[in-house]
Protein backbone atom coordinates (compact mmCIF):
# COMPACT_ATOMS: atom_id res chain seq x y z
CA UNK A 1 -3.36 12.43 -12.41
CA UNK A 2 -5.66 9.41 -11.94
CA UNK A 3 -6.37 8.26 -8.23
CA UNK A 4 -7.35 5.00 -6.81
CA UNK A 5 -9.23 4.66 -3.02
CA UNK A 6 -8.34 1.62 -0.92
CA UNK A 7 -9.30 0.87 2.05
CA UNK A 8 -8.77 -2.38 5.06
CA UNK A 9 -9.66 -3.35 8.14
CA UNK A 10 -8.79 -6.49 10.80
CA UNK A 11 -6.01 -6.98 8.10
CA UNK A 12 -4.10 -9.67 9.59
CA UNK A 13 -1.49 -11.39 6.75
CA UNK A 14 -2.00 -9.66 3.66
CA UNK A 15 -4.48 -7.40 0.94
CA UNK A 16 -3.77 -5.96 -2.98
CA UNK A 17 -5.97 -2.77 -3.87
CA UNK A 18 -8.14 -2.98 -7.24
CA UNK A 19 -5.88 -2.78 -10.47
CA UNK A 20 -4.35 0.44 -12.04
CA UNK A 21 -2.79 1.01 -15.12
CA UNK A 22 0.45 3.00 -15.40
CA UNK A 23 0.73 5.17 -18.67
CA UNK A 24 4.48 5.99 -19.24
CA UNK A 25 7.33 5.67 -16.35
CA UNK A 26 6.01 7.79 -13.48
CA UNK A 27 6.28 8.02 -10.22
CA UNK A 28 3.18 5.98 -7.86
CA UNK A 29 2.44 8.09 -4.67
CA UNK A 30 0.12 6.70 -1.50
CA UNK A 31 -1.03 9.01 0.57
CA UNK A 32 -2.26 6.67 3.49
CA UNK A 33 -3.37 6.27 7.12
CA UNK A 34 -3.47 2.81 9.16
CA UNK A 35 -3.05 1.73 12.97
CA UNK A 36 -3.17 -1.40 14.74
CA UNK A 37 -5.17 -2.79 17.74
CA UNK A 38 -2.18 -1.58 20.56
CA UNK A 39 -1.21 1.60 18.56
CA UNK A 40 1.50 1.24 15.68
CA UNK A 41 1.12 -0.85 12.50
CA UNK A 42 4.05 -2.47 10.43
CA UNK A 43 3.21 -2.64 7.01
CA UNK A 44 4.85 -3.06 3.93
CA UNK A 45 3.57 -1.40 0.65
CA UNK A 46 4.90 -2.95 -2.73
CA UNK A 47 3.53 -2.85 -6.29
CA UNK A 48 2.88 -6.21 -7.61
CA UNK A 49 1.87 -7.02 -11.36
CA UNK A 50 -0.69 -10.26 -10.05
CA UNK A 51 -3.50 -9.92 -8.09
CA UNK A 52 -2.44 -12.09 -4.64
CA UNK A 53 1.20 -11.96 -5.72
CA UNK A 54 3.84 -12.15 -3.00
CA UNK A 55 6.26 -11.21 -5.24
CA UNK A 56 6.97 -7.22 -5.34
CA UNK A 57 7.72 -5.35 -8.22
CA UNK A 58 8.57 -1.80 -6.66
CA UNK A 59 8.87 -1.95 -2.98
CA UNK A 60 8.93 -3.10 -0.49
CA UNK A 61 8.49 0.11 1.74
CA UNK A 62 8.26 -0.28 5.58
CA UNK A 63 5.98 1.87 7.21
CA UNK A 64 5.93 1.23 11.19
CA UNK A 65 3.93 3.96 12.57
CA UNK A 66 0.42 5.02 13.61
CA UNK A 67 -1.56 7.19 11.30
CA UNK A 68 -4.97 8.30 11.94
CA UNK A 69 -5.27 12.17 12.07
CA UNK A 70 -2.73 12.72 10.09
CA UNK A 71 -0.99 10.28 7.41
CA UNK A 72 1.88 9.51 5.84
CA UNK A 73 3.28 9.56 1.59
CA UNK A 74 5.10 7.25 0.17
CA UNK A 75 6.57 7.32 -3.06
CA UNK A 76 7.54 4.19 -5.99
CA UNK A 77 10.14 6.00 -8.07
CA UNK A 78 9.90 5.30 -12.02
CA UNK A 79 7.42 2.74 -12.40
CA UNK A 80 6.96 1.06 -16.52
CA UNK A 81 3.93 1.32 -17.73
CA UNK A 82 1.52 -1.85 -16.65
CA UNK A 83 -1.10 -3.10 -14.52
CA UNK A 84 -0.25 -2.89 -10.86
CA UNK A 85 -1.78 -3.71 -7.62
CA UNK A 86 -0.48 -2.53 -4.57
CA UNK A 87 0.38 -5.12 -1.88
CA UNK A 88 -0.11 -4.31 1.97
CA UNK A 89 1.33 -7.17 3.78
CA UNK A 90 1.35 -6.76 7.60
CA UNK A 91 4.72 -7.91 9.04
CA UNK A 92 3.38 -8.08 12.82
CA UNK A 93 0.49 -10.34 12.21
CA UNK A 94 -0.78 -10.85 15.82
CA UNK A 95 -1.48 -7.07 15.87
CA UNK A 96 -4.50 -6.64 13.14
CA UNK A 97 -4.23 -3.61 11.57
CA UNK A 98 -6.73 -1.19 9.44
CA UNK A 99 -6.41 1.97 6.79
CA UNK A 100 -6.86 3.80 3.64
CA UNK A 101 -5.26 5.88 1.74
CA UNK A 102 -5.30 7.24 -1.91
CA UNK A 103 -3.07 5.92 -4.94
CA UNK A 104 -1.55 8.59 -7.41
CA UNK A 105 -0.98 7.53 -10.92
């Protein structure tokens, strides 16, 4: 299964990952981590098929937490094959928020 690293910091509206490409209809895991300046980030994760996109294709999926020991998987059920980016938009923008994680394709 291929992977993809991405990675952000003082993220404060919005970011998309480097492409993938999506073989057959699959399930897209991230395994990620992230935190804000006062604790908890809210972020939502979405597969877009544009680079800078607002427009989701799978998703959105809220993820209001803090994760820096330990992280968190999240899971885009039956995705078509394409060329996706993922989306991390930050729904609490006067809290900045940073992370990383690993894509599963």
């Amino acid at each position: 299964m291929p992977t993809l690293f991405y990675s952000f910091s003082d993220l404060q509206t919005d970011i998309w990952s480097s492409a993938f490409t999506v073989s057959n209809t699959e399930n897209v895991s991230v395994v990620l981590t992230q935190s804000g300046l006062d604790g908890a980030a809210d972020l939502n994760y979405s597969l877009t098929s544009c680079n800078g996109c607002t427009f989701a294709d799978y998703g959105p999926i809220p993820v209001n937490a803090e994760y820096t020991s330990t992280s968190d998987t999240i899971t885009f059920p039956n995705v078509s094959p394409g060329t996706y980016y993922l989306w991390i938009h930050n729904d609490f923008e006067p809290n900045i928020a940073s992370g990383n994680g690993w894509i599963y394709y």
